[in-house]
C-alpha atoms as a PDB file:
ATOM      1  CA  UNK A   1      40.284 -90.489  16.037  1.00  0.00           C
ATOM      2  CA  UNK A   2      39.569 -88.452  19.346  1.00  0.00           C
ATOM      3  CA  UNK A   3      38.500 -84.898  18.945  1.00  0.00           C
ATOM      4  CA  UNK A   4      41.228 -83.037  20.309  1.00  0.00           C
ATOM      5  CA  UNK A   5      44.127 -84.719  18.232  1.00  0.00           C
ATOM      6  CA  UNK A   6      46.260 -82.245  17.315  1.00  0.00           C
ATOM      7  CA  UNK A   7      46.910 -82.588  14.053  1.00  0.00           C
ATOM      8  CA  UNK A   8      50.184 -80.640  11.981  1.00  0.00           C
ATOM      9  CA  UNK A   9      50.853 -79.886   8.384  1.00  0.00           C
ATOM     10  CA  UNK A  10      54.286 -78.722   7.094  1.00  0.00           C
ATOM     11  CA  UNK A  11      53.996 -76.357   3.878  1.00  0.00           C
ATOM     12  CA  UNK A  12      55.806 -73.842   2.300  1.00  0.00           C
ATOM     13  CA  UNK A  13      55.458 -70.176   2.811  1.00  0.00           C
ATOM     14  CA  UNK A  14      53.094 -69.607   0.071  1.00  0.00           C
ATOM     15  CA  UNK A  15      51.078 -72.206   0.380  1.00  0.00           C
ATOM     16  CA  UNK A  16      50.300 -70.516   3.895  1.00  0.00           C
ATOM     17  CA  UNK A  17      49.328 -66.966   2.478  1.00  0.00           C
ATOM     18  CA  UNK A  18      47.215 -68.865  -0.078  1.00  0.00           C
ATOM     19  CA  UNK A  19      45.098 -70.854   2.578  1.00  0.00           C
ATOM     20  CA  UNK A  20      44.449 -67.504   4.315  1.00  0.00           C
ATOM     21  CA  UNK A  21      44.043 -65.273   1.149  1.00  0.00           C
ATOM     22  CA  UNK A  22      42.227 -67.602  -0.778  1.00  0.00           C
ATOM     23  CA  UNK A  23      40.328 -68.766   2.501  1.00  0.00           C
ATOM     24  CA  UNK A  24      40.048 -72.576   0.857  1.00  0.00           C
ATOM     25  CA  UNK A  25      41.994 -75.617   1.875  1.00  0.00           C
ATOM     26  CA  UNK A  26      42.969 -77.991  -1.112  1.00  0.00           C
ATOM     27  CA  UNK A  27      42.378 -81.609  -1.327  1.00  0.00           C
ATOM     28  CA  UNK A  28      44.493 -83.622  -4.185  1.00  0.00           C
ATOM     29  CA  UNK A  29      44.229 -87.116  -5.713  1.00  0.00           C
ATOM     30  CA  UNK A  30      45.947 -89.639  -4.343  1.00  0.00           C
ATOM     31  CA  UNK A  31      48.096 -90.294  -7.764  1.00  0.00           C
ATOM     32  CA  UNK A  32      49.577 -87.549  -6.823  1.00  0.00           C
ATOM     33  CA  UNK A  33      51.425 -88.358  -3.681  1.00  0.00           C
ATOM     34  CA  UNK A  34      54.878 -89.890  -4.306  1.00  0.00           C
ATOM     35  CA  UNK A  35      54.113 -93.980  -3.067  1.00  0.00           C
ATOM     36  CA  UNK A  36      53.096 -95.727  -6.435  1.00  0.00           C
ATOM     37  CA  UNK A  37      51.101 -97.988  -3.918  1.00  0.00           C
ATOM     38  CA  UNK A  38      48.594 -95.471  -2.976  1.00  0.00           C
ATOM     39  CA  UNK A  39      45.059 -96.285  -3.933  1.00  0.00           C
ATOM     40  CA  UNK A  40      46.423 -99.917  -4.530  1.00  0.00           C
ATOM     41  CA  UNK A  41      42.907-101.516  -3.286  1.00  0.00           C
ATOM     42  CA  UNK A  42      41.036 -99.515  -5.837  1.00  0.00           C
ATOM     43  CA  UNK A  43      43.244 -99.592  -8.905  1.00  0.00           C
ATOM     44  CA  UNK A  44      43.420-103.695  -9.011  1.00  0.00           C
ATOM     45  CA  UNK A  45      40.768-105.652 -10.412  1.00  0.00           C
ATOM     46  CA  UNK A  46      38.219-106.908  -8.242  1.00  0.00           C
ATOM     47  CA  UNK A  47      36.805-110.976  -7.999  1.00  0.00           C
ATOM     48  CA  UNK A  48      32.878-110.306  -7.188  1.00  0.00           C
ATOM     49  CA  UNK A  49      31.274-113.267  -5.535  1.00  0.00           C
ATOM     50  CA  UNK A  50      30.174-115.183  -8.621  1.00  0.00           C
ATOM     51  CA  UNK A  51      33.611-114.965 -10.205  1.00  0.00           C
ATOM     52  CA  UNK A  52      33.032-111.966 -12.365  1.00  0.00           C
ATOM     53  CA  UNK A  53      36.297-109.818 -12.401  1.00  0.00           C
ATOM     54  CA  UNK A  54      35.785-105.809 -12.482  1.00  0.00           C
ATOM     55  CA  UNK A  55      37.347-102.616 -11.961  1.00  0.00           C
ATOM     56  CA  UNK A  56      36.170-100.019 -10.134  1.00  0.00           C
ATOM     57  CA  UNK A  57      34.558 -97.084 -12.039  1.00  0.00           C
ATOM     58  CA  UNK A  58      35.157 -94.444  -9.108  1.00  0.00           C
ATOM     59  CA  UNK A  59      38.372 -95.345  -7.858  1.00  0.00           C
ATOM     60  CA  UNK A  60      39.892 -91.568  -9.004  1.00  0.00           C
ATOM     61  CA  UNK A  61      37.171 -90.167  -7.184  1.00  0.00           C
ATOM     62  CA  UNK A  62      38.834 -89.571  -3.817  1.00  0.00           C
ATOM     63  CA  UNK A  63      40.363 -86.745  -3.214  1.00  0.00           C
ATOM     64  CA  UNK A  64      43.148 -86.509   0.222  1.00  0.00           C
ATOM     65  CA  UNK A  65      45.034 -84.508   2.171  1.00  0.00           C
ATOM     66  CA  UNK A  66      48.215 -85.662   4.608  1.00  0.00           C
ATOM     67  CA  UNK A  67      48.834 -84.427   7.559  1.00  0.00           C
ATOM     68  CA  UNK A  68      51.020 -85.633  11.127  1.00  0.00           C
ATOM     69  CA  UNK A  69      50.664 -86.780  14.293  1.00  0.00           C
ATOM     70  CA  UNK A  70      53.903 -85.439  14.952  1.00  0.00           C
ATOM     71  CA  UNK A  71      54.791 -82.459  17.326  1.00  0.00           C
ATOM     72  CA  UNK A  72      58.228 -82.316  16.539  1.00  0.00           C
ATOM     73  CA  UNK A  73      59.890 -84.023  13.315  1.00  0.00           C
ATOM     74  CA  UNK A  74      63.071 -83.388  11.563  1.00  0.00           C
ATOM     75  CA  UNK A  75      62.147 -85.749   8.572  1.00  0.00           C
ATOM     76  CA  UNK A  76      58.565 -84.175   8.211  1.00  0.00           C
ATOM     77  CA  UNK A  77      60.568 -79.930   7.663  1.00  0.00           C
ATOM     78  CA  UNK A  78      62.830 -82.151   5.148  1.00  0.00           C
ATOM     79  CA  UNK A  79      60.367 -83.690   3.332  1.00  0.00           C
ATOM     80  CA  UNK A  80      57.553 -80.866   3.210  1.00  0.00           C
ATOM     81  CA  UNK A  81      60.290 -78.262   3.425  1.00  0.00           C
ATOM     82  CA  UNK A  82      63.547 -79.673   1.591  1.00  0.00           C
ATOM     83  CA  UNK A  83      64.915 -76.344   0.588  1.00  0.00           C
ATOM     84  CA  UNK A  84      68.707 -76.167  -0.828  1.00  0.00           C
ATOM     85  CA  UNK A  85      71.410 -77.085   1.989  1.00  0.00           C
ATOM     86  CA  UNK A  86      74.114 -74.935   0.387  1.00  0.00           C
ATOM     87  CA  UNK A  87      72.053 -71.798  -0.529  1.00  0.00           C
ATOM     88  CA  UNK A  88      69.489 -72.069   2.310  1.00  0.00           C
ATOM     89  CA  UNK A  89      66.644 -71.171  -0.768  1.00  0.00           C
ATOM     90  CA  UNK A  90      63.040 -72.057   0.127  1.00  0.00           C
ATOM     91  CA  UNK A  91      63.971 -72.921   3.721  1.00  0.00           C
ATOM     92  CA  UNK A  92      61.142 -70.701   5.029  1.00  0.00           C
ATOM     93  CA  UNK A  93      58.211 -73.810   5.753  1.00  0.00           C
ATOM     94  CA  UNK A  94      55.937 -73.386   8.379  1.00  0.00           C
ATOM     95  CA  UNK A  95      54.097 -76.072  10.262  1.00  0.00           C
ATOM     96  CA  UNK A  96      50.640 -74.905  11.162  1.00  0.00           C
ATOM     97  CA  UNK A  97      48.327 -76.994  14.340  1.00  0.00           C
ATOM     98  CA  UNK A  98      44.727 -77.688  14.429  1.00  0.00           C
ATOM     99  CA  UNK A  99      42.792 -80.644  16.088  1.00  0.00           C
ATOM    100  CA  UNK A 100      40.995 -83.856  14.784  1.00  0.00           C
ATOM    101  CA  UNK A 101      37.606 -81.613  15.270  1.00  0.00           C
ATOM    102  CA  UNK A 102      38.158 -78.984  13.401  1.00  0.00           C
ATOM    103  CA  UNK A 103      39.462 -80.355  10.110  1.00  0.00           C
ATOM    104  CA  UNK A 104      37.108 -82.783   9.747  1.00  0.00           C
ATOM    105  CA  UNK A 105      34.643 -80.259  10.635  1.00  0.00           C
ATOM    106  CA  UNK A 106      35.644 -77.856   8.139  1.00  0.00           C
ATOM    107  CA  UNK A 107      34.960 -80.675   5.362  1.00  0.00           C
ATOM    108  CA  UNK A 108      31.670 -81.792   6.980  1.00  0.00           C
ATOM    109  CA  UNK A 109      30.362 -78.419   6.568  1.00  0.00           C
ATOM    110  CA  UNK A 110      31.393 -78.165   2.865  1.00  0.00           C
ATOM    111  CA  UNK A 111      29.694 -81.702   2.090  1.00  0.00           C
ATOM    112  CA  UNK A 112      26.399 -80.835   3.765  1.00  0.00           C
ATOM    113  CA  UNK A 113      23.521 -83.707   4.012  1.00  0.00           C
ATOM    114  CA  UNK A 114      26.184 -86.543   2.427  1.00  0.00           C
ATOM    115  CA  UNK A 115      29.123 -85.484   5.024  1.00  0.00           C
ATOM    116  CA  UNK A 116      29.083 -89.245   6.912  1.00  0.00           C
ATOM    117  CA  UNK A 117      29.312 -90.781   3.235  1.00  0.00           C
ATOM    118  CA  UNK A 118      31.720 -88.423   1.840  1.00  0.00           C
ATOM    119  CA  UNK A 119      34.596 -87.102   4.435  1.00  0.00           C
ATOM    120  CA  UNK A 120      36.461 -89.036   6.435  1.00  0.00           C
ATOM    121  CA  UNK A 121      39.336 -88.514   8.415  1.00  0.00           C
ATOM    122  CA  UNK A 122      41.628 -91.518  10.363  1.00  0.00           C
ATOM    123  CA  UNK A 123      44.792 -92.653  10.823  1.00  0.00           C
ATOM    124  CA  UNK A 124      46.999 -94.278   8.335  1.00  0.00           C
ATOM    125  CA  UNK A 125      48.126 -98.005   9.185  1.00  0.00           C
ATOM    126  CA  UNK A 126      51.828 -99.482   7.894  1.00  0.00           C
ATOM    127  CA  UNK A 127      51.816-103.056   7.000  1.00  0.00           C
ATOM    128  CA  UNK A 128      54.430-105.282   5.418  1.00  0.00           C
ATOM    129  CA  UNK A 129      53.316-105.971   1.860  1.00  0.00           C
ATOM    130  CA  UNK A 130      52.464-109.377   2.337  1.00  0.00           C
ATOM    131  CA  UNK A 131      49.770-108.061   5.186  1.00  0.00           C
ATOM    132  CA  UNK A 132      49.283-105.337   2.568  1.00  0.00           C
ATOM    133  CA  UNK A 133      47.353-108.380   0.061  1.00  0.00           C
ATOM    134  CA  UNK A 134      45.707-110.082   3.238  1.00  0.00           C
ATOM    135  CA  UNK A 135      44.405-106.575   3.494  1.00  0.00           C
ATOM    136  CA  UNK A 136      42.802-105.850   0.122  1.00  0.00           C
ATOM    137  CA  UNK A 137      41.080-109.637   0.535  1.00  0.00           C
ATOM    138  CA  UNK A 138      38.954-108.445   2.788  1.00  0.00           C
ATOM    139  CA  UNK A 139      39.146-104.350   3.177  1.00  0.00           C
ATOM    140  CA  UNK A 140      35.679-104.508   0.777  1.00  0.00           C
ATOM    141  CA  UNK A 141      32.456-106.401   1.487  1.00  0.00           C
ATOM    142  CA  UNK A 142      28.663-106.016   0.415  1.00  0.00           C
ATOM    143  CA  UNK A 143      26.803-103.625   1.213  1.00  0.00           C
ATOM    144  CA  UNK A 144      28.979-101.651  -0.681  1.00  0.00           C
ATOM    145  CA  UNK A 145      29.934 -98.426   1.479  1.00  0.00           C
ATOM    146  CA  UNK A 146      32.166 -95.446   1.100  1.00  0.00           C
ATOM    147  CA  UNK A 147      33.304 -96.032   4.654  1.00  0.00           C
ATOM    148  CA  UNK A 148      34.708 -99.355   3.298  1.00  0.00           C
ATOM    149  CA  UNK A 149      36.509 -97.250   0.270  1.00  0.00           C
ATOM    150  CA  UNK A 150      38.213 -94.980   2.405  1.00  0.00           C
ATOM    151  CA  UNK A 151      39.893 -96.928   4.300  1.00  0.00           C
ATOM    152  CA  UNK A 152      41.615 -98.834   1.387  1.00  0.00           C
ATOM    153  CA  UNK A 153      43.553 -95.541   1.335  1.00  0.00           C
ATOM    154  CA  UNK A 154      44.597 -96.120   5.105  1.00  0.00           C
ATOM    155  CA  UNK A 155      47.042 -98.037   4.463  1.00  0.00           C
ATOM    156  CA  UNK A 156      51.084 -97.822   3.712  1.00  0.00           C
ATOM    157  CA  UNK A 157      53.762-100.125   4.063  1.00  0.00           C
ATOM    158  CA  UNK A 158      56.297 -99.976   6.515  1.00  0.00           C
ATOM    159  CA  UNK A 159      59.181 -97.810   4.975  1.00  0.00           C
ATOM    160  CA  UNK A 160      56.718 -94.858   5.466  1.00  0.00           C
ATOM    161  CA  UNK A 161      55.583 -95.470   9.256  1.00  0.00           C
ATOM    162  CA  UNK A 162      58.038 -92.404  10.465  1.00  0.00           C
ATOM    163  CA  UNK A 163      55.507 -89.946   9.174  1.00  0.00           C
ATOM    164  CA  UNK A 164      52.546 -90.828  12.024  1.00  0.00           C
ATOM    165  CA  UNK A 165      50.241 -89.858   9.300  1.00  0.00           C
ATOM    166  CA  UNK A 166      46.075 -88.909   8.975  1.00  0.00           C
ATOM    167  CA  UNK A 167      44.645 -88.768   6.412  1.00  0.00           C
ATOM    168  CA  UNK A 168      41.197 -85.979   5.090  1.00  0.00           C
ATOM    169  CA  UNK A 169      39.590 -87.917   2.484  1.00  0.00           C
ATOM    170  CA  UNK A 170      36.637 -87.035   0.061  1.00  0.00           C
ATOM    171  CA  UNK A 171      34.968 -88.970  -1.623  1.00  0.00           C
ATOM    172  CA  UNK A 172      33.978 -86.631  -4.602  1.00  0.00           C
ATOM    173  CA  UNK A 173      30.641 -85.899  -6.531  1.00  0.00           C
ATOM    174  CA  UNK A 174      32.124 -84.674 -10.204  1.00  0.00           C
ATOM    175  CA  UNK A 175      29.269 -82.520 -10.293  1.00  0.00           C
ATOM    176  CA  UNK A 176      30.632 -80.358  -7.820  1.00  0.00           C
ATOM    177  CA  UNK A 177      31.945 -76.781  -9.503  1.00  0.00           C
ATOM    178  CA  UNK A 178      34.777 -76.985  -6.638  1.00  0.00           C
ATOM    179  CA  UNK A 179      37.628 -78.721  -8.653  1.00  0.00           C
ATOM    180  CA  UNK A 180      40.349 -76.658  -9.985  1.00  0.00           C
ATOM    181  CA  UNK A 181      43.001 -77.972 -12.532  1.00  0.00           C
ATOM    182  CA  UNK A 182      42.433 -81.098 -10.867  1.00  0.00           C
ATOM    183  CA  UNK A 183      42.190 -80.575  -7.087  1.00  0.00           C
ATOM    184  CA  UNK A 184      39.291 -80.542  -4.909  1.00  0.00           C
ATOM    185  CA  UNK A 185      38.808 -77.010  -2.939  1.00  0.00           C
ATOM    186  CA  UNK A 186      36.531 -76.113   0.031  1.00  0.00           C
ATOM    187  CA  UNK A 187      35.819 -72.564   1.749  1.00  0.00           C
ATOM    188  CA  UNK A 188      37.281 -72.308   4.962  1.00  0.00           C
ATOM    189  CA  UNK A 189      37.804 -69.829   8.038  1.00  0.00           C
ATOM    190  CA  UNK A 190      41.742 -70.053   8.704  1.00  0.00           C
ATOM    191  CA  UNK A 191      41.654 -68.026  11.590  1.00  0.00           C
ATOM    192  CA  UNK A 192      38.961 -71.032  13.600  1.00  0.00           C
ATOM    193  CA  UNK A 193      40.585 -73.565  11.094  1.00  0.00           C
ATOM    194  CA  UNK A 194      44.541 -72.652  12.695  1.00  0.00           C
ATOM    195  CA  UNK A 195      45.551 -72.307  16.336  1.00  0.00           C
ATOM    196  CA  UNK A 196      48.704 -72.084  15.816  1.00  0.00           C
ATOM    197  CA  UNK A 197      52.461 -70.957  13.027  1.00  0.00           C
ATOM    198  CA  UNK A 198      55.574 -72.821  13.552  1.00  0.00           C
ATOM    199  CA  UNK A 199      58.343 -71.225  12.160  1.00  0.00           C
ATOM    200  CA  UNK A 200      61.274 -73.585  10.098  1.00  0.00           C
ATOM    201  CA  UNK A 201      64.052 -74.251  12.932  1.00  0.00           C
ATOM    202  CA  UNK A 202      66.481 -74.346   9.855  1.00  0.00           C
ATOM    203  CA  UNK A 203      65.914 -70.096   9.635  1.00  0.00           C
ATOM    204  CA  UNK A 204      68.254 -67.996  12.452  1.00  0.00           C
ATOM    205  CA  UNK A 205      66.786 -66.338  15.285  1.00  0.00           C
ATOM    206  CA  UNK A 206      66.247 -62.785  12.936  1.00  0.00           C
ATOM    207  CA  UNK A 207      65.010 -64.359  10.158  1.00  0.00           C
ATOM    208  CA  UNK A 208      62.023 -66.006  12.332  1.00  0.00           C
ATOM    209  CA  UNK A 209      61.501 -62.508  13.333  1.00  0.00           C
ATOM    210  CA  UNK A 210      61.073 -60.783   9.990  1.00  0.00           C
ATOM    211  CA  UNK A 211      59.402 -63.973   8.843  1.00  0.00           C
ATOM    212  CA  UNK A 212      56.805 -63.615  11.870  1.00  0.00           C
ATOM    213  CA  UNK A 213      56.341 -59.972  11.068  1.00  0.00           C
ATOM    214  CA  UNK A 214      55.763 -61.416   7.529  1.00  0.00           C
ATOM    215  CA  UNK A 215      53.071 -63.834   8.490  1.00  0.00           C
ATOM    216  CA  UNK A 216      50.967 -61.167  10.754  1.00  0.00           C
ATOM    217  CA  UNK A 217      51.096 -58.379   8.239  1.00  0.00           C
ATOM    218  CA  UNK A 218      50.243 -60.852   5.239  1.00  0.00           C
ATOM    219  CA  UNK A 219      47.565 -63.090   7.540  1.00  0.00           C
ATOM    220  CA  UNK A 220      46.044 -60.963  10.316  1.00  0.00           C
ATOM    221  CA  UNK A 221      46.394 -64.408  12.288  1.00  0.00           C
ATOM    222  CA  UNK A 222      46.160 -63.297  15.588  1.00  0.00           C
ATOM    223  CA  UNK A 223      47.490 -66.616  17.283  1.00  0.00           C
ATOM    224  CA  UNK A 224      50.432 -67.836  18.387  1.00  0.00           C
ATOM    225  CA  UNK A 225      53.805 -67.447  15.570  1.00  0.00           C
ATOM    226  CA  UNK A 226      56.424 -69.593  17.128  1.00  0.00           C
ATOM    227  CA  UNK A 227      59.714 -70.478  15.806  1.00  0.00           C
ATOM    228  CA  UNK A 228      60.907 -73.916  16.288  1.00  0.00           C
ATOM    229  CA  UNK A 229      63.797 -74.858  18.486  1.00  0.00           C
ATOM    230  CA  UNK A 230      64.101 -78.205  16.984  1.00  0.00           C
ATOM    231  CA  UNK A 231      68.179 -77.195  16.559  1.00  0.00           C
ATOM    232  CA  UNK A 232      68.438 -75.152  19.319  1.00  0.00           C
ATOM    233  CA  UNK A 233      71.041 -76.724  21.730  1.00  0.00           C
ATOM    234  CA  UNK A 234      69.228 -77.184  25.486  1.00  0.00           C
ATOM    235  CA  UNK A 235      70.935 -75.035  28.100  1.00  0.00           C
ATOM    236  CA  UNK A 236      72.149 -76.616  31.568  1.00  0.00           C
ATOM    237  CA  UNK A 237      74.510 -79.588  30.472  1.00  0.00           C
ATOM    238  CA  UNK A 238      77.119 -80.894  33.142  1.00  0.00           C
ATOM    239  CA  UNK A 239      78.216 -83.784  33.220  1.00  0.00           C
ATOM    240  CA  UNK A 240      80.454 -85.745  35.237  1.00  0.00           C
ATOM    241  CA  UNK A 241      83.903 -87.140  34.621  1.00  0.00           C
ATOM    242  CA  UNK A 242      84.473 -90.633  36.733  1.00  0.00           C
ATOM    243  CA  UNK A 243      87.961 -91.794  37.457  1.00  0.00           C
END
């Protein structure tokens, strides 16, 4: 993945203040996520050379985090932002920017000396499930590498290719003192970490106001606060009625 890929993340509101107060982003397991095919490579039994069937010891040991190639997505403020259509509750997400660079970075730094063995960030791929098997047949080969690993959680199936997704990945060392009721965290600056605040387009034009005042006075972030004009209706229409 190229450097300057931007990268975006919808959350909720207080997942924001938490990345800034707390000053650690938060990496979870991939049984976690909602597709009961995540981690599929790792959780099947493996056929070693000679025959010998095995599992694999470590396959809980990765630790992810989701974010979108997407500048503009209605399904992805849904999805990370559902909210309640009738009473408008929780309809306050925020969709924050960085680049390829820096979010890898940011886990490189926490890994130290094993960085290029444990973080690793790419795109996801979407197969069809029968390409899905032809995958795991050959996604592992000796040596045995963690590169190898990773990207057995690269891949989803098809239903899910709307999301444009990349993926942070960590491979973990247990002995770590950096997991927390069962998610990986890792110091961060959020000001370098986050160019830039998108507001929820679902919130009027005053309530991105107050919410922006919200964010500076809660954040310090001194970047940009936008609010999103996904379902704002583009001025300058004609059009022309033919006989």
């Amino acid at each position: 993945m190229k450097e300057k890929q931007r990268l975006y993340r919808v959350m909720r509101l207080e997942h924001l203040f938490s990345l800034f107060g707390d000053k650690e982003n938060v990496l979870v397991p991939p049984a976690w996520w909602d597709d009961p095919l995540e981690n599929f490579v790792l959780k099947s039994p493996a056929i070693m050379p000679d025959g010998e069937e095995i599992d694999w010891a470590f396959r809980d040991d990765f630790f992810g985090q989701c974010w979108t190639r997407h500048k503009a997505s209605d399904a992805m403020w849904r999805i990370y932002s559902p909210g309640d259509k009738k009473t408008r509750a929780d309809q306050r997400g925020v969709r924050v920017r960085t680049t390829a660079a820096k979010l890898l970075g940011s886990l490189h730094v926490s890994a130290g000396r094993h960085a290029d063995d444990q973080a690793f960030l790419e795109r996801v791929r979407y197969l069809r499930q029968a390409k899905m098997a032809e995958f795991g047949d050959s996604a592992i080969r000796f040596p045995l590498n963690a590169n190898d690993f990773a990207k057995t959680l690269l891949i989803k199936r098809l239903a899910f290719k709307h999301e444009r997704e990349a993926r942070l990945l960590f491979f973990a060392d247990r002995n770590r003192n950096q997991f927390k009721e069962g998610r990986f965290h890792y110091p961060i600056e959020p000001h370098k970490f986050i160019e830039q605040i998108m507001i929820d387009p679902r919130v009027t034009r005053e309530e991105a106001k107050q919410l922006k005042v919200q964010i500076q006075k809660k954040t310090g972030f001194k970047g940009k606060i936008l609010h999103s004009k996904l379902y704002v209706l583009p001025k300058g229409f004609k059009f022309r009625i033919t006989e």
